[in-house]
Protein backbone atom coordinates (compact mmCIF):
# COMPACT_ATOMS: atom_id res chain seq x y z
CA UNK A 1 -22.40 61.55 13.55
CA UNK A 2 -21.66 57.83 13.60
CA UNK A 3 -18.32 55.92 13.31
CA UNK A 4 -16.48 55.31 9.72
CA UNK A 5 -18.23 52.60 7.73
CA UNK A 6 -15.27 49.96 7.29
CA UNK A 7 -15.14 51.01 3.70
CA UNK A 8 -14.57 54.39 4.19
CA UNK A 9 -12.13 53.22 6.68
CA UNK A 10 -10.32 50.71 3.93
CA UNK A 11 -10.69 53.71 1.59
CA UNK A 12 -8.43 56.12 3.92
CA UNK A 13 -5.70 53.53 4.31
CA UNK A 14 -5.61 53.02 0.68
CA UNK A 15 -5.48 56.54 0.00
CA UNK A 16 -3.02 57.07 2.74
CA UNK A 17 -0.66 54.94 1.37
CA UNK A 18 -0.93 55.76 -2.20
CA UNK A 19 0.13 59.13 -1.07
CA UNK A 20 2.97 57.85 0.56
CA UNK A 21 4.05 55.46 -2.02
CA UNK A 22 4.03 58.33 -4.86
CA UNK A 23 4.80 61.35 -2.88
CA UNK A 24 1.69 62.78 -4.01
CA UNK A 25 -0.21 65.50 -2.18
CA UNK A 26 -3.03 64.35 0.13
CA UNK A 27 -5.87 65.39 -2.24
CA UNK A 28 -6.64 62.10 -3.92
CA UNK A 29 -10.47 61.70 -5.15
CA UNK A 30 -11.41 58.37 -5.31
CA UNK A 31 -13.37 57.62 -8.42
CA UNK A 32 -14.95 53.68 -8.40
CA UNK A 33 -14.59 50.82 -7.15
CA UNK A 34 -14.97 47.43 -9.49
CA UNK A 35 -12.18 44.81 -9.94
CA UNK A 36 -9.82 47.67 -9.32
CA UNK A 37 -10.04 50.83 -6.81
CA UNK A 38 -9.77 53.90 -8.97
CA UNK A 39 -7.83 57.58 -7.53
CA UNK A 40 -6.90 60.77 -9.04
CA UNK A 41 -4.54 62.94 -7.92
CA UNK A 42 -6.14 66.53 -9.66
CA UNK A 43 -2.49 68.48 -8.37
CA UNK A 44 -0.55 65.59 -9.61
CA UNK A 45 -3.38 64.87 -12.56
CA UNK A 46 -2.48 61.43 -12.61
CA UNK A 47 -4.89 58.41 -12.11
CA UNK A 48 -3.69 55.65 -9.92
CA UNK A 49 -5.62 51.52 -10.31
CA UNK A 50 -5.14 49.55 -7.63
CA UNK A 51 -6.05 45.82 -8.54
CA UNK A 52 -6.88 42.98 -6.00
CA UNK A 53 -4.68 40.00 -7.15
CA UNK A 54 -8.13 38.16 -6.99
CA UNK A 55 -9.39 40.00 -10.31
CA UNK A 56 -6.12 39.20 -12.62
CA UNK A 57 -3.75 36.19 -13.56
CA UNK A 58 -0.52 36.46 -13.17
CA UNK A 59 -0.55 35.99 -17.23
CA UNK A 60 -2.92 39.12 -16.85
CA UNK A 61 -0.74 41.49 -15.35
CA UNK A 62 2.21 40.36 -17.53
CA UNK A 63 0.50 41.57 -20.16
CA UNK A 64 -0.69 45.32 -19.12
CA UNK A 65 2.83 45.40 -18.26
CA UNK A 66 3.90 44.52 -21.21
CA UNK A 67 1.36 47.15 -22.51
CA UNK A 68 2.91 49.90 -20.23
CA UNK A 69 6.73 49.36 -21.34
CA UNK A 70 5.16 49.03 -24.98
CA UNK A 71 3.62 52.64 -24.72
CA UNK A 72 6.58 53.80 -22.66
CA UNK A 73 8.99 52.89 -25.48
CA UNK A 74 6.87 55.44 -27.64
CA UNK A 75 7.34 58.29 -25.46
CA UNK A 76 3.60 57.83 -23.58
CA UNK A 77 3.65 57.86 -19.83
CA UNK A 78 2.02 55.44 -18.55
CA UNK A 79 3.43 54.45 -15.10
CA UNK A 80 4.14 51.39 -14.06
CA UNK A 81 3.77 48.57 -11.37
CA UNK A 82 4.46 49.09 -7.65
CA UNK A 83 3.89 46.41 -5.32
């Protein structure tokens, strides 16, 4: 079997430190890969979206978080930002 493709090598680093970041178990599943690298955690069942700062403003972001303290304020969890 050959070496790790350099994605699959990119996708292990962002995996491992989504893990570390959330304290989440080391089962993620990544799920796509288009403006923003999609994971889910199925013992955590949470869904994590990385974005590339290339995809979205800084007006952009603003906004979805804006959106996530909206829904938070009604009781939804939604998470949050971490840089």
């Amino acid at each position: 079997m050959g070496e790790p493709s350099l994605q699959s090598q990119i996708l292990q680093e962002h995996q491992n430190k989504i893990t570390s970041l959330w304290a989440l178990e080391n089962d993620l599943v990544f799920v796509r890969k288009m403006a923003n690298w999609i994971f889910y955690s199925p013992s955590s069942k949470v869904y994590i979206r990385l974005t590339d700062g290339k995809h979205r403003s800084p007006e952009q972001i603003e906004s979805e978080l804006n959106w996530i303290d909206f829904l938070d304020s009604k009781k939804i969890s939604a998470g949050g930002l971490y840089v």
